[in-house]
Protein backbone atom coordinates (compact mmCIF):
# COMPACT_ATOMS: atom_id res chain seq x y z
CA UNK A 1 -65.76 39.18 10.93
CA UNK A 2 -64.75 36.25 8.92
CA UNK A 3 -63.12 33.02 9.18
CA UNK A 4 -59.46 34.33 8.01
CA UNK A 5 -59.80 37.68 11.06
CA UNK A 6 -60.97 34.72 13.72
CA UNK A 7 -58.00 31.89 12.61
CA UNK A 8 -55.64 35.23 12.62
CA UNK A 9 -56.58 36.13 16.34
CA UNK A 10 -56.83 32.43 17.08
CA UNK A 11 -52.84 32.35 15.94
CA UNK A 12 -52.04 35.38 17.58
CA UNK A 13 -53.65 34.65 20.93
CA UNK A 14 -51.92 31.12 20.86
CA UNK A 15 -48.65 32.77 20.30
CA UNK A 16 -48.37 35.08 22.85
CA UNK A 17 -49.40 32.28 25.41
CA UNK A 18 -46.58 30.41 24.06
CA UNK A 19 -44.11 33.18 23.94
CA UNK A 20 -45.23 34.10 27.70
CA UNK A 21 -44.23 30.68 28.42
CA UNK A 22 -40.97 30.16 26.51
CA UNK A 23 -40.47 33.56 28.25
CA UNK A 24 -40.71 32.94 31.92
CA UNK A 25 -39.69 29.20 32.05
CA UNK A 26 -36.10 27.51 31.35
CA UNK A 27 -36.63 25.12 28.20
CA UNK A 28 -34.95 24.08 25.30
CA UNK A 29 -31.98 25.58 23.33
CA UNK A 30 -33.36 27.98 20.48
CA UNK A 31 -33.01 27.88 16.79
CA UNK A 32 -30.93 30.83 16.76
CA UNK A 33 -28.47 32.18 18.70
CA UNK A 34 -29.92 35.66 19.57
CA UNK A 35 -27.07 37.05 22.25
CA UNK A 36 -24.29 36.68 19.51
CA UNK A 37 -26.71 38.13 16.57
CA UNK A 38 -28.75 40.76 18.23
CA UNK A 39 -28.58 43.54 20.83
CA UNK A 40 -28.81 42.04 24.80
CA UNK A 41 -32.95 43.61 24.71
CA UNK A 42 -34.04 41.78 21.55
CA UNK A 43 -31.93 38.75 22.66
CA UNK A 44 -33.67 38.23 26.24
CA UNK A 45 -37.41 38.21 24.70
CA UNK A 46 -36.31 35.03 22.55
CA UNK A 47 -34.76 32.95 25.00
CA UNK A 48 -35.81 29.38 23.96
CA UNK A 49 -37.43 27.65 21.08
CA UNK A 50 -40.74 27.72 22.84
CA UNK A 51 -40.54 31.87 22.85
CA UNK A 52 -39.26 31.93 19.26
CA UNK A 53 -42.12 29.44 17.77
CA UNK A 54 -44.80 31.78 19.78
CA UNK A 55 -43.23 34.91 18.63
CA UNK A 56 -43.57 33.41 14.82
CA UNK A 57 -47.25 32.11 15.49
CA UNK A 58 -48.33 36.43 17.04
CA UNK A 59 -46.43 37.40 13.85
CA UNK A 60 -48.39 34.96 11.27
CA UNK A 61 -51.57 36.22 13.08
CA UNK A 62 -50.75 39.87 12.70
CA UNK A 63 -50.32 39.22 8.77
CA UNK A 64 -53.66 37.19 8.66
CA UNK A 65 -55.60 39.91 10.33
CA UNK A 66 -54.29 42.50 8.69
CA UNK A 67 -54.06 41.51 4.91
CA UNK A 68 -56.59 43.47 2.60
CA UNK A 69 -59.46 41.11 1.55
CA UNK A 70 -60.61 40.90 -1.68
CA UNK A 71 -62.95 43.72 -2.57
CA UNK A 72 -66.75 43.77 -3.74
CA UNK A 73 -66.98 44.16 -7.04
CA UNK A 74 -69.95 46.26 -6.47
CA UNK A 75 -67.71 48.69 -4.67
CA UNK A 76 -64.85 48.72 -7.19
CA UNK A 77 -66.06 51.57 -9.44
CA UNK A 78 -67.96 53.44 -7.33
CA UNK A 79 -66.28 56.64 -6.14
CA UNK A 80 -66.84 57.59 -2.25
CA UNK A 81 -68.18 61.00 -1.66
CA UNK A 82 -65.96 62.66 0.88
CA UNK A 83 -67.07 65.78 3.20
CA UNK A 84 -64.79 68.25 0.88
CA UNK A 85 -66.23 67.04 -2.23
CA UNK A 86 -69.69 67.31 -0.85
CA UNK A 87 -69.13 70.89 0.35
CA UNK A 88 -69.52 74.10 -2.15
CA UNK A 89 -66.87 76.93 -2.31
CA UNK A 90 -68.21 80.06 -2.12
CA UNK A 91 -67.75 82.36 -5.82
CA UNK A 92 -65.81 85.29 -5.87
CA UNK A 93 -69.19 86.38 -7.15
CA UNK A 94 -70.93 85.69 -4.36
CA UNK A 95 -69.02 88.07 -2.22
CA UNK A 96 -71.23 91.07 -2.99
C-alpha cells in the first residue's frame, strides 16, 4: 500500500470522526445554508461547520484512495492474457 492509499484513509477516517461529531452535537453556524438549498434529508447530515469540514475531509480521502497511480512502464506494453484468449474454439473441422 503506499503513502498516498495510507494519507487517503488517514483523511477519510478523520473525516467521518469529525462529521459524527458535527453530527450529533450543537456547534457552530455552517458555511452554507443547506435547509433553503437542498432537500430536508441531505440538509440534516450537514448541520454545522464541523459536519460540513468532515464531510469534505471523507470526500478528499475517497479521491486520494481511489485515483489511478501511475503505471509501470514495464507493464505498459505488455498485453494480459485473459481466460477467452487462452482458450481454443473448436473447428468446424473438428466435428467429425
Amino acid at each position: 500500500m503506499s503513502r498516498v492509499v495510507v494519507l487517503g484513509w488517514i483523511a477519510s477516517l478523520g473525516g467521518m470522526i469529525l462529521w459524527l461529531y458535527g453530527y450529533l452535537t450543537t456547534g457552530s453556524s455552517s458555511f452554507v445554508d443547506w435547509h433553503n438549498k437542498t432537500p430536508w434529508w441531505i440538509a440534516d447530515y450537514l448541520p454545522n461547520i464541523q459536519a460540513e469540514i468532515g464531510m469534505a475531509l471523507m470526500s478528499v480521502g475517497m479521491v486520494v484512495i481511489y485515483w489511478p497511480g501511475k503505471k509501470n512502464k514495464s507493464t505498459l506494453g505488455r498485453r494480459h492474457a485473459t481466460y477467452a484468449d487462452q482458450a481454443v474454439a473448436p473447428s468446424l473441422d473438428d466435428a467429425e
